[in-house]
PDB file of N, CA and C in Angstrom:
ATOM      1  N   UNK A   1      40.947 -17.558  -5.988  1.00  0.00           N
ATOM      2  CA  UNK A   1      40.487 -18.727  -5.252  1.00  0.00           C
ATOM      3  C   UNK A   1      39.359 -18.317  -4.314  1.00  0.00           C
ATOM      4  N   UNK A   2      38.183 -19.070  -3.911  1.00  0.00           N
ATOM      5  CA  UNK A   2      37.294 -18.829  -3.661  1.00  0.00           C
ATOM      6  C   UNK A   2      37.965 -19.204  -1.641  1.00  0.00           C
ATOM      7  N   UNK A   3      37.388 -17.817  -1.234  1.00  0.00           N
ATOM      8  CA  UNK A   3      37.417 -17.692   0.219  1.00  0.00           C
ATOM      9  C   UNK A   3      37.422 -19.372   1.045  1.00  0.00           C
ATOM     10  N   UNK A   4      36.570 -19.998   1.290  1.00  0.00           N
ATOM     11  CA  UNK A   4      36.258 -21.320   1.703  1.00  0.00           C
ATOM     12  C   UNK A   4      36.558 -22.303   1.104  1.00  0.00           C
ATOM     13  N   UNK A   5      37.251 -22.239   0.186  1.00  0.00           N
ATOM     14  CA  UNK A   5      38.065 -23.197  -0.434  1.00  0.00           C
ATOM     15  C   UNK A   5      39.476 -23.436  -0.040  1.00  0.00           C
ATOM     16  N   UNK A   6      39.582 -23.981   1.048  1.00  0.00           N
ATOM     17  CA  UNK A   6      40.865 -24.241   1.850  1.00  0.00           C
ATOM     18  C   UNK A   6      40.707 -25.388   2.866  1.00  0.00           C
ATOM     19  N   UNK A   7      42.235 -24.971   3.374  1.00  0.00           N
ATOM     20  CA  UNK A   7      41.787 -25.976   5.042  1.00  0.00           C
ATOM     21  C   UNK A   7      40.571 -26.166   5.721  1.00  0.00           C
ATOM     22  N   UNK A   8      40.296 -24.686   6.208  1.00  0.00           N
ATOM     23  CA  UNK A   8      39.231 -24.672   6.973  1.00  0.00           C
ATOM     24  C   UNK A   8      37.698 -24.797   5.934  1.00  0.00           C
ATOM     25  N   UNK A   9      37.519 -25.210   4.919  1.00  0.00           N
ATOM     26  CA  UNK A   9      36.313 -24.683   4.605  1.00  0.00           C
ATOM     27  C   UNK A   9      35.537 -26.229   5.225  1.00  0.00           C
ATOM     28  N   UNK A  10      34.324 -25.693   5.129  1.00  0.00           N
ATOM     29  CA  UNK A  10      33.351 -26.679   6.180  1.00  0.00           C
ATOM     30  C   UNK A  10      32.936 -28.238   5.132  1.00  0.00           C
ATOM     31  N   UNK A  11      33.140 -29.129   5.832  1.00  0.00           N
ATOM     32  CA  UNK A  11      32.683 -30.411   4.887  1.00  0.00           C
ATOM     33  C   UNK A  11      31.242 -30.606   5.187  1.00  0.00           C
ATOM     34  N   UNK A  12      30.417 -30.662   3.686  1.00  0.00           N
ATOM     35  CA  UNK A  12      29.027 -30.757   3.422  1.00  0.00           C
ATOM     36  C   UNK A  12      28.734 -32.000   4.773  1.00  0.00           C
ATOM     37  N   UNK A  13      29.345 -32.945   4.381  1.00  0.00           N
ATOM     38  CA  UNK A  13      28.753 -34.305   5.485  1.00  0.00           C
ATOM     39  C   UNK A  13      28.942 -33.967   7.088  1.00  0.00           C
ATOM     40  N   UNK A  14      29.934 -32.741   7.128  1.00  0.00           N
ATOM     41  CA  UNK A  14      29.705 -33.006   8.816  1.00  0.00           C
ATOM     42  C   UNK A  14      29.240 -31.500   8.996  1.00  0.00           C
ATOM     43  N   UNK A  15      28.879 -30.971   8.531  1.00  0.00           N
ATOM     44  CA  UNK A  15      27.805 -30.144   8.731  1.00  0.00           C
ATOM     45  C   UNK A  15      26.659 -30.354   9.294  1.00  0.00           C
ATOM     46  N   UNK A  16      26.213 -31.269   8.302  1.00  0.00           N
ATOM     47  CA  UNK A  16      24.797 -31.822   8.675  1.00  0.00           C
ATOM     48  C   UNK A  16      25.130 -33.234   9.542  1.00  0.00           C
ATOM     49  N   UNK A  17      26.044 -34.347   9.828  1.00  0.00           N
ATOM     50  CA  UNK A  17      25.908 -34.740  11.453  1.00  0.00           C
ATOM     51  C   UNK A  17      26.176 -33.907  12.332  1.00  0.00           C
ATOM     52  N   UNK A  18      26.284 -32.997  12.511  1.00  0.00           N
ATOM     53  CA  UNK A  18      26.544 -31.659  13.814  1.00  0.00           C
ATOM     54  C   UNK A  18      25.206 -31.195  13.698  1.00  0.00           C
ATOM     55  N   UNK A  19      24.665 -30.955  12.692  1.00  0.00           N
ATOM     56  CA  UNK A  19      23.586 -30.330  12.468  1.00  0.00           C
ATOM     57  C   UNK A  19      22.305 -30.951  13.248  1.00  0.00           C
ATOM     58  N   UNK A  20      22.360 -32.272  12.621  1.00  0.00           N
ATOM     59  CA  UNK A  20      21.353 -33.362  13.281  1.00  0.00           C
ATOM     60  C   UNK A  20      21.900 -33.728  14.352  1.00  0.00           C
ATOM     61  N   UNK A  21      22.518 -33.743  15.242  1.00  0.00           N
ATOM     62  CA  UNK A  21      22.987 -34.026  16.141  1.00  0.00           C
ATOM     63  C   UNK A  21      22.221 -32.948  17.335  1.00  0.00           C
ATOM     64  N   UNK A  22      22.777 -32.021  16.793  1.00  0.00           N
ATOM     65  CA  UNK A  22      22.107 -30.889  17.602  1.00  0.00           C
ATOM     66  C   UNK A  22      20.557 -30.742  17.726  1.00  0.00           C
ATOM     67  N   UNK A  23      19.662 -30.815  16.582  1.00  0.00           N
ATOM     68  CA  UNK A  23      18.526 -30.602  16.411  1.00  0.00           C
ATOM     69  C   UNK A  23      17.358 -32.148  17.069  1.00  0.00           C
ATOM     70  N   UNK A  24      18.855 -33.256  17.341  1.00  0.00           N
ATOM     71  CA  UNK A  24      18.032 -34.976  17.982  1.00  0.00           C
ATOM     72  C   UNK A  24      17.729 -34.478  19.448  1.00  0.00           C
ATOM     73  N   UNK A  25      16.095 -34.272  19.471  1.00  0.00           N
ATOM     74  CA  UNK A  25      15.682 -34.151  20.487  1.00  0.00           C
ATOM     75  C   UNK A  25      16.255 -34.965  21.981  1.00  0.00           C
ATOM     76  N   UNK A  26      16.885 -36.133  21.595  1.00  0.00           N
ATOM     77  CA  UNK A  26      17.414 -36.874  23.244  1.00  0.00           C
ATOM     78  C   UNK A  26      18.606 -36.888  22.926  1.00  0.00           C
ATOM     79  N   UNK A  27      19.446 -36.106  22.558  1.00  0.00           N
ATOM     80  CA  UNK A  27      20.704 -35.511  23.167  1.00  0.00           C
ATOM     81  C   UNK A  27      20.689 -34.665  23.927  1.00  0.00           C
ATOM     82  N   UNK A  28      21.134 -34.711  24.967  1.00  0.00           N
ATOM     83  CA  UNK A  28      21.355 -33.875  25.882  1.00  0.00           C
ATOM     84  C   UNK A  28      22.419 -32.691  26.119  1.00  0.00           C
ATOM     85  N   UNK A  29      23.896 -33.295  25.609  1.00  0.00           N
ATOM     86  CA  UNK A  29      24.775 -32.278  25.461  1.00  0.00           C
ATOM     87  C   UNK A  29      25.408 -32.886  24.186  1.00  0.00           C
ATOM     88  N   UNK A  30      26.393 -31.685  24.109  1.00  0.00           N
ATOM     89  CA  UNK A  30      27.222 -32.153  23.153  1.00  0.00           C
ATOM     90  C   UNK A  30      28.222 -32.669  22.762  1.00  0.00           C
ATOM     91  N   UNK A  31      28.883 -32.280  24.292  1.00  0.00           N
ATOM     92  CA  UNK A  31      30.001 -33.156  24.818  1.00  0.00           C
ATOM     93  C   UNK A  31      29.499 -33.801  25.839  1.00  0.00           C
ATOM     94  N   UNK A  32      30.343 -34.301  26.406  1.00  0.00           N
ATOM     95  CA  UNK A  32      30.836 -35.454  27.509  1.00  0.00           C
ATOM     96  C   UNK A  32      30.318 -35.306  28.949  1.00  0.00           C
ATOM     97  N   UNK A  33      29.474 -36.113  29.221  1.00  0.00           N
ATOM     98  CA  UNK A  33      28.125 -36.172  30.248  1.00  0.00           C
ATOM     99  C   UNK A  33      28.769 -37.369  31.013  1.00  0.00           C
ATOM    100  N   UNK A  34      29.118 -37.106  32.594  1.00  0.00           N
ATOM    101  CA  UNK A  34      28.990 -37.591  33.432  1.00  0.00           C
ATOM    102  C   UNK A  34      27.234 -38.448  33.824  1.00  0.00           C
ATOM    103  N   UNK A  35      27.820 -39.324  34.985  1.00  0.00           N
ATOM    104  CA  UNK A  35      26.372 -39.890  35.003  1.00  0.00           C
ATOM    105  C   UNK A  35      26.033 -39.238  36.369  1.00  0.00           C
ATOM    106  N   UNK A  36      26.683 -38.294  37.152  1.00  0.00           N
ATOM    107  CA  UNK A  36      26.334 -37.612  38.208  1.00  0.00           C
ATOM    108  C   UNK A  36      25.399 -36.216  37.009  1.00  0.00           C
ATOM    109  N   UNK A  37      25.780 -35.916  36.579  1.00  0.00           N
ATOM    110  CA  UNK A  37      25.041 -34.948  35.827  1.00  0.00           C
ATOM    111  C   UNK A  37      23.362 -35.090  34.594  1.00  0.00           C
ATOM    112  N   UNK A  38      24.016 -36.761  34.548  1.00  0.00           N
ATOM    113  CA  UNK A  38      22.172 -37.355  33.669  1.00  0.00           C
ATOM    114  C   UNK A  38      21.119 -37.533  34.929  1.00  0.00           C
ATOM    115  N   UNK A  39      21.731 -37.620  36.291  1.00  0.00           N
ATOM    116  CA  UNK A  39      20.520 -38.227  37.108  1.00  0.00           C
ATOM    117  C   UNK A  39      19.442 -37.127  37.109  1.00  0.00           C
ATOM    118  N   UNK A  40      19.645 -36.054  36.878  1.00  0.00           N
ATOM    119  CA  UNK A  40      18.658 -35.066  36.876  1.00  0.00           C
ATOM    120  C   UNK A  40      18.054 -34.456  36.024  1.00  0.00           C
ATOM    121  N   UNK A  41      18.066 -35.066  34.835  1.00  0.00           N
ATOM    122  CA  UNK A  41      17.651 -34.972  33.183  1.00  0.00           C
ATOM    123  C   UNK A  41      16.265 -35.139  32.954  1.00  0.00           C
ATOM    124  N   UNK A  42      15.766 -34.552  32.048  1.00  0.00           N
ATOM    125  CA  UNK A  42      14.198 -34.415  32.006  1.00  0.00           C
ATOM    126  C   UNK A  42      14.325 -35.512  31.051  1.00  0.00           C
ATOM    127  N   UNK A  43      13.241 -36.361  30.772  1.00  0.00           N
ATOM    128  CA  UNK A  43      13.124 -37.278  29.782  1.00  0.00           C
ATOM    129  C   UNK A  43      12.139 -36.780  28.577  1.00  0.00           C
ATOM    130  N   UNK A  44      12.672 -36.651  27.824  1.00  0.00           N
ATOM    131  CA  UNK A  44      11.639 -36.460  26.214  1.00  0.00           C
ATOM    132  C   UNK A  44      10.408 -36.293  26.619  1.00  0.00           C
ATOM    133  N   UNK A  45       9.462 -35.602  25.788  1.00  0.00           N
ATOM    134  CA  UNK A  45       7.991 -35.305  26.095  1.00  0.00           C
ATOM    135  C   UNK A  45       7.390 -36.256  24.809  1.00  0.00           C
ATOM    136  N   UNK A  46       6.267 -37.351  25.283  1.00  0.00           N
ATOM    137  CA  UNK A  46       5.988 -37.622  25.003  1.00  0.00           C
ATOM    138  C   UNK A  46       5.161 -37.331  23.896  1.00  0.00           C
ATOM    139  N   UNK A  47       4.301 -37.835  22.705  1.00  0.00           N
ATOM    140  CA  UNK A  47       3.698 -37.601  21.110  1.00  0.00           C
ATOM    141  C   UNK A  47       2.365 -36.737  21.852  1.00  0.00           C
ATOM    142  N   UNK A  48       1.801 -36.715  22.782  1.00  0.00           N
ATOM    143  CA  UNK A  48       0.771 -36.283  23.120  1.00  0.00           C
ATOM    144  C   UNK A  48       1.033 -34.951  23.945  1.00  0.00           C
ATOM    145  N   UNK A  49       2.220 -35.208  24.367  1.00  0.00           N
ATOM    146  CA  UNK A  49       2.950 -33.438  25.182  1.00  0.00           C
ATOM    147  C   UNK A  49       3.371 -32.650  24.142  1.00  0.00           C
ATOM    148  N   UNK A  50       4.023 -33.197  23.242  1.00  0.00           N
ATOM    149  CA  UNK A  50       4.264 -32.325  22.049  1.00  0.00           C
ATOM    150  C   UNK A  50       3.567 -32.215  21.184  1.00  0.00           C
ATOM    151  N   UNK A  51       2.022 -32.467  20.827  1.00  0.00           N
ATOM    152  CA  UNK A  51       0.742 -32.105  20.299  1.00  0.00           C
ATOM    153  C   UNK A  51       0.118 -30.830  21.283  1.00  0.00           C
ATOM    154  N   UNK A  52      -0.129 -31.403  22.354  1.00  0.00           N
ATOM    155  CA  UNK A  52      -1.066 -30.010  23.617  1.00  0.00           C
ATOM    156  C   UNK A  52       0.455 -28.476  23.464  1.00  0.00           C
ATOM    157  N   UNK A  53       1.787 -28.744  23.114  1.00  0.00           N
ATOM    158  CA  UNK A  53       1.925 -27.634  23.163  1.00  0.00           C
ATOM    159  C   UNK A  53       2.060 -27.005  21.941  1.00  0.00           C
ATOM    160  N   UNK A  54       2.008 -27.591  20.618  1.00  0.00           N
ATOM    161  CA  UNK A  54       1.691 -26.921  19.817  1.00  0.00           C
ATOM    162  C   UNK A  54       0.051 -26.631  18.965  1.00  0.00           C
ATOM    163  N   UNK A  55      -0.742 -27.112  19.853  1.00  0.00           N
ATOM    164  CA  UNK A  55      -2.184 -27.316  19.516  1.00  0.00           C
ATOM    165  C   UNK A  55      -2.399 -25.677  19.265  1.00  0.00           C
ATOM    166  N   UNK A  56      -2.461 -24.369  20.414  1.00  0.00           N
ATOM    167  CA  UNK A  56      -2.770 -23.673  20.181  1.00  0.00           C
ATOM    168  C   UNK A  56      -2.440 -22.629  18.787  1.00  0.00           C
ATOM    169  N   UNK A  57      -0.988 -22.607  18.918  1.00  0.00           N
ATOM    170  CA  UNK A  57      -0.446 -22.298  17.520  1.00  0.00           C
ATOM    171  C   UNK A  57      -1.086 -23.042  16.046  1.00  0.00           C
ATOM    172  N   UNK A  58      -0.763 -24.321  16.566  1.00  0.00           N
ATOM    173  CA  UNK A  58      -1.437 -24.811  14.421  1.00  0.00           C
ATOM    174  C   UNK A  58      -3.237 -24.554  14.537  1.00  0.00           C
ATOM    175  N   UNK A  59      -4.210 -24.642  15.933  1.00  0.00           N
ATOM    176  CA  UNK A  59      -5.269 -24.093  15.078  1.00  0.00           C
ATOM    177  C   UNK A  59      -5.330 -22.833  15.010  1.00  0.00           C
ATOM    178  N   UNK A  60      -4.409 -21.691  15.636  1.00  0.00           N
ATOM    179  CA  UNK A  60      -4.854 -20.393  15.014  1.00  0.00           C
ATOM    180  C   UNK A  60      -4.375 -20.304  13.853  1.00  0.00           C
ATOM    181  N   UNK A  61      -3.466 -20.884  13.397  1.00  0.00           N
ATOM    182  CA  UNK A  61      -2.774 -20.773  12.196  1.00  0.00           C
ATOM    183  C   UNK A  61      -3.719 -21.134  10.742  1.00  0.00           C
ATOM    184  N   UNK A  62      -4.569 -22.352  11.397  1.00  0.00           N
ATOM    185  CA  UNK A  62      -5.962 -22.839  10.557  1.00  0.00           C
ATOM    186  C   UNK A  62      -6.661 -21.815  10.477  1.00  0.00           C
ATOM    187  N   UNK A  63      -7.189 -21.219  11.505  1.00  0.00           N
ATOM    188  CA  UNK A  63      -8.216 -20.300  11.686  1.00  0.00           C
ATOM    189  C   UNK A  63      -7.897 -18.749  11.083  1.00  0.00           C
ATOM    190  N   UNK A  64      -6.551 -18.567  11.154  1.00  0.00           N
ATOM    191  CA  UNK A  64      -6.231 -17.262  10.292  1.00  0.00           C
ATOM    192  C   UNK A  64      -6.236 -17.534   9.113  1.00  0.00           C
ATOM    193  N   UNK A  65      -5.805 -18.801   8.793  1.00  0.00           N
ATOM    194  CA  UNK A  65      -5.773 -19.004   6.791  1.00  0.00           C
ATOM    195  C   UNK A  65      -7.492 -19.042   6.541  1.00  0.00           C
ATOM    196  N   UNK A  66      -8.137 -19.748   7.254  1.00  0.00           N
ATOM    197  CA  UNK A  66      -9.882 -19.988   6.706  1.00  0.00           C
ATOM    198  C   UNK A  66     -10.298 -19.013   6.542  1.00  0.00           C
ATOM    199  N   UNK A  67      -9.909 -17.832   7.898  1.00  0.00           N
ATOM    200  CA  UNK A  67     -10.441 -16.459   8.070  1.00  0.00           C
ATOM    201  C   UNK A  67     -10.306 -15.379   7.069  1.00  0.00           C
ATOM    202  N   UNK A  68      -8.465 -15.126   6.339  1.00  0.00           N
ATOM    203  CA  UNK A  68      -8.083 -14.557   5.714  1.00  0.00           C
ATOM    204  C   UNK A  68      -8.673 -14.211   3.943  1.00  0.00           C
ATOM    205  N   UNK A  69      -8.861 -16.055   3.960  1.00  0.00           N
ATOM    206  CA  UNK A  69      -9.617 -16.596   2.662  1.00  0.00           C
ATOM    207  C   UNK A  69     -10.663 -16.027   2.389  1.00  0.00           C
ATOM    208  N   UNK A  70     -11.553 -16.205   3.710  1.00  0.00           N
ATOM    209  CA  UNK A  70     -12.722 -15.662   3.212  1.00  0.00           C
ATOM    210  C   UNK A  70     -13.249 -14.362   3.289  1.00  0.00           C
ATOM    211  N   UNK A  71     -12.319 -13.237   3.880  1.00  0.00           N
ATOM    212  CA  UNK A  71     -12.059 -12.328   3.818  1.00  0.00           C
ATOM    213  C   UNK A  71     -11.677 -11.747   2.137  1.00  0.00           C
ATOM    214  N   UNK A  72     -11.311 -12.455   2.010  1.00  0.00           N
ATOM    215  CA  UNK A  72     -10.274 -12.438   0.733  1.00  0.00           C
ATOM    216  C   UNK A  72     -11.087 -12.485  -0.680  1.00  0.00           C
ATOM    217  N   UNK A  73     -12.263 -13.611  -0.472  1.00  0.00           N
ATOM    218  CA  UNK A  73     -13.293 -14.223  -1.264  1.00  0.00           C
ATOM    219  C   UNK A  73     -14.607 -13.579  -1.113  1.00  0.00           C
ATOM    220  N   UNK A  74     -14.845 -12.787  -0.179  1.00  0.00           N
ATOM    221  CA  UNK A  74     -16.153 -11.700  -0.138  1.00  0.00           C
ATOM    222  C   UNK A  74     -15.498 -10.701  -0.838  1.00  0.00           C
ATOM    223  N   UNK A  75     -14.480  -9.705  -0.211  1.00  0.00           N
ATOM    224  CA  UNK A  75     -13.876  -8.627  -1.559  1.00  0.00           C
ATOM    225  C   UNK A  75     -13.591  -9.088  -2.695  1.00  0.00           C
ATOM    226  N   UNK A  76     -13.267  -9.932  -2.994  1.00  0.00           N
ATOM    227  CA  UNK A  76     -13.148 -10.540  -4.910  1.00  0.00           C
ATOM    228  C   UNK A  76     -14.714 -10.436  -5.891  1.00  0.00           C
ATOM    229  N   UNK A  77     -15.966 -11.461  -4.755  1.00  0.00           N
ATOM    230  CA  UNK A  77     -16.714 -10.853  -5.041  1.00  0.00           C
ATOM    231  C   UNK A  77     -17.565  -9.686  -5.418  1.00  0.00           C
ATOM    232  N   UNK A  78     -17.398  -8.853  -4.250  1.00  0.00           N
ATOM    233  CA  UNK A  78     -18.070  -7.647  -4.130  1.00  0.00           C
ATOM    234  C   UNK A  78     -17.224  -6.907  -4.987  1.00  0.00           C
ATOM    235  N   UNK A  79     -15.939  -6.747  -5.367  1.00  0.00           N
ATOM    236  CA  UNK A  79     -15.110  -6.118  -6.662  1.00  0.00           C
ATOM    237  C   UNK A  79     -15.778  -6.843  -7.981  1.00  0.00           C
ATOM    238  N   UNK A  80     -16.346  -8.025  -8.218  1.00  0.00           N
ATOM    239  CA  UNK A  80     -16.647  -8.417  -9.533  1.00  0.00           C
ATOM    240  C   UNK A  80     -17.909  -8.201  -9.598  1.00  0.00           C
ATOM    241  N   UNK A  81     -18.888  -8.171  -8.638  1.00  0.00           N
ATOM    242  CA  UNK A  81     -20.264  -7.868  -9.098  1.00  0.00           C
ATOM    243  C   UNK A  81     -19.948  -6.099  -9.582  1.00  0.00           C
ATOM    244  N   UNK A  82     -19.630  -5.838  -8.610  1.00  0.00           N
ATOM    245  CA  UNK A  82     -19.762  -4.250  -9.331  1.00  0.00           C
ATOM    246  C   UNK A  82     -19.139  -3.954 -10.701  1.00  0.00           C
ATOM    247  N   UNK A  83     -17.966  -4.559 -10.962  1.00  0.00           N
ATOM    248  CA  UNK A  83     -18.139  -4.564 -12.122  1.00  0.00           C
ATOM    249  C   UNK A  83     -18.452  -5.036 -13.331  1.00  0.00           C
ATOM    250  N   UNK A  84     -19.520  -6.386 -13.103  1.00  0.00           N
ATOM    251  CA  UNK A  84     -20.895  -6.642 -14.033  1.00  0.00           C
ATOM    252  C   UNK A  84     -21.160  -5.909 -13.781  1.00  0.00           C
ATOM    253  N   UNK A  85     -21.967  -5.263 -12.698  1.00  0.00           N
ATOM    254  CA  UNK A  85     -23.024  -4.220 -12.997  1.00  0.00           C
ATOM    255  C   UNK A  85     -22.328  -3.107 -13.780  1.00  0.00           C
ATOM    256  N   UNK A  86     -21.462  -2.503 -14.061  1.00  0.00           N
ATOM    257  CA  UNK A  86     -21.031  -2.092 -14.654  1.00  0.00           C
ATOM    258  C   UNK A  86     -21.115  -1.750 -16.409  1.00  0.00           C
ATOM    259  N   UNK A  87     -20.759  -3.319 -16.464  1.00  0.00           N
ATOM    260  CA  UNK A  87     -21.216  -4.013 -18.020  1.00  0.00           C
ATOM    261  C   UNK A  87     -22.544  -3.933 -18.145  1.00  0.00           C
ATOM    262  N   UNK A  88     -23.514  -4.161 -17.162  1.00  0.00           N
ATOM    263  CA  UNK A  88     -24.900  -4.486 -17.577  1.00  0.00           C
ATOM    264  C   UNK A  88     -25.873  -3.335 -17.468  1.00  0.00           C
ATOM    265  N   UNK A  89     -25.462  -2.389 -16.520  1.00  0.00           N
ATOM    266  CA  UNK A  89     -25.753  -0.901 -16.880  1.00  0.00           C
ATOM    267  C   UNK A  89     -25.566   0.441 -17.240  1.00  0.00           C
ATOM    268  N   UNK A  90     -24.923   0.690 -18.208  1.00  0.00           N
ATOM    269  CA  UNK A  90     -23.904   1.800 -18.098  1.00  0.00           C
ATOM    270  C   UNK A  90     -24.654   3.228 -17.385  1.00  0.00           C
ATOM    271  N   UNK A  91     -23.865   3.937 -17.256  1.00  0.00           N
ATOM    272  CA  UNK A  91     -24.397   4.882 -16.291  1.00  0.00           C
ATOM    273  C   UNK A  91     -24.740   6.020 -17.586  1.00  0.00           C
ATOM    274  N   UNK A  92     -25.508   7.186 -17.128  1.00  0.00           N
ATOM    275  CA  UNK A  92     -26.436   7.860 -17.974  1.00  0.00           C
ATOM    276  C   UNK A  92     -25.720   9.305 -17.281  1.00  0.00           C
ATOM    277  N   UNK A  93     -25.679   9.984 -18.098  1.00  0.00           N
ATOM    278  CA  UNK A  93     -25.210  11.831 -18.001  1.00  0.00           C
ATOM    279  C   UNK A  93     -26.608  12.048 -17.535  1.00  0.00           C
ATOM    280  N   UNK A  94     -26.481  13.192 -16.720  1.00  0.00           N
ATOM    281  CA  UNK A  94     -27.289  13.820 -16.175  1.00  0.00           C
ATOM    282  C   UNK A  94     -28.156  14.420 -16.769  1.00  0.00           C
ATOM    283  N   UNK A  95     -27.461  15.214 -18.360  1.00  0.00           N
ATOM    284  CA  UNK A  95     -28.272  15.990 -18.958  1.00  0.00           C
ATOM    285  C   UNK A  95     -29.304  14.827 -19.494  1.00  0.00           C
ATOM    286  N   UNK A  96     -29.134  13.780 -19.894  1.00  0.00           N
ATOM    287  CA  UNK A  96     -30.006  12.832 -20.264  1.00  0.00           C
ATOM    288  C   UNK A  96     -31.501  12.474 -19.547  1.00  0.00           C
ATOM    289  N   UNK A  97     -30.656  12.407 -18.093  1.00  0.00           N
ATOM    290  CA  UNK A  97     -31.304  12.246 -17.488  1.00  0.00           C
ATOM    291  C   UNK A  97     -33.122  13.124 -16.971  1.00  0.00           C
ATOM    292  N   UNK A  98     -32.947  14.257 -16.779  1.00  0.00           N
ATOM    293  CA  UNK A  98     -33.444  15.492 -17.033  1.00  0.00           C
ATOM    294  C   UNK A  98     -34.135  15.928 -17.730  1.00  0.00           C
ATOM    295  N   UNK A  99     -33.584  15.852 -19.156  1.00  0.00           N
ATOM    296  CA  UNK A  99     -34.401  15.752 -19.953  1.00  0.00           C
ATOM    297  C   UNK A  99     -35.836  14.419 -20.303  1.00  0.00           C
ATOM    298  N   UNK A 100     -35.604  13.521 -19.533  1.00  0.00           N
ATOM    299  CA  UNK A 100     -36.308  12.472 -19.497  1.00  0.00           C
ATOM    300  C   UNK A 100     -36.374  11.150 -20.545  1.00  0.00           C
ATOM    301  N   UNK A 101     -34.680  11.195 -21.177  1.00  0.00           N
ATOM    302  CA  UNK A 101     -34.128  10.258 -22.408  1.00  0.00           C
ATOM    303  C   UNK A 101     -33.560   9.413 -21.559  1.00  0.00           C
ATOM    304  N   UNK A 102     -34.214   7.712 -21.907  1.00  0.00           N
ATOM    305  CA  UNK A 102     -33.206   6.835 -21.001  1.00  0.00           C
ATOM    306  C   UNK A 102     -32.309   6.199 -22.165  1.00  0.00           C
TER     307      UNK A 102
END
């Protein structure tokens, strides 16, 4: 019999209301809140407070993917021209060379 297959094993549905419960930004606790204890509660940050604090993070995050890319897309290049040139000139032995045979 499989370990979690019993009394205690966890039910899919209240997993996830505990889950979401926890993760709903205007809950405050999880249990049982006096109203001597809400008077001093911060209220939710508004769509524009929670943009300015993740602004700095998502554009570096832009700016490292654009950056990385094109980092990424100059060496691809510079690896494929060289090897056309490769194809388009083969290289010559020395003794050839020397002797004055191209």
């Amino acid at each position: 019999m499989h370990p979690l297959r019993g009394a205690l094993a966890p039910v899919p549905n209240a997993l996830f209301a505990e889950t979401a419960l926890a993760l709903n930004s205007s809950t405050r606790s999880l249990g049982a809140v006096l109203s001597s204890q809400d008077q001093g509660a911060i209220s939710a940050p508004s769509l524009f407070e929670r943009t300015a604090l993740i602004w700095p993070q998502a554009t570096g995050l832009v700016v490292a993917a654009i950056g990385l890319s094109g980092i990424a897309d100059v060496a691809f290049r510079r690896q494929e021209a060289r090897a056309r040139g490769r194809r388009l000139a083969p290289r010559q032995n020395g003794a050839a060379r020397s002797a004055g045979v191209i």
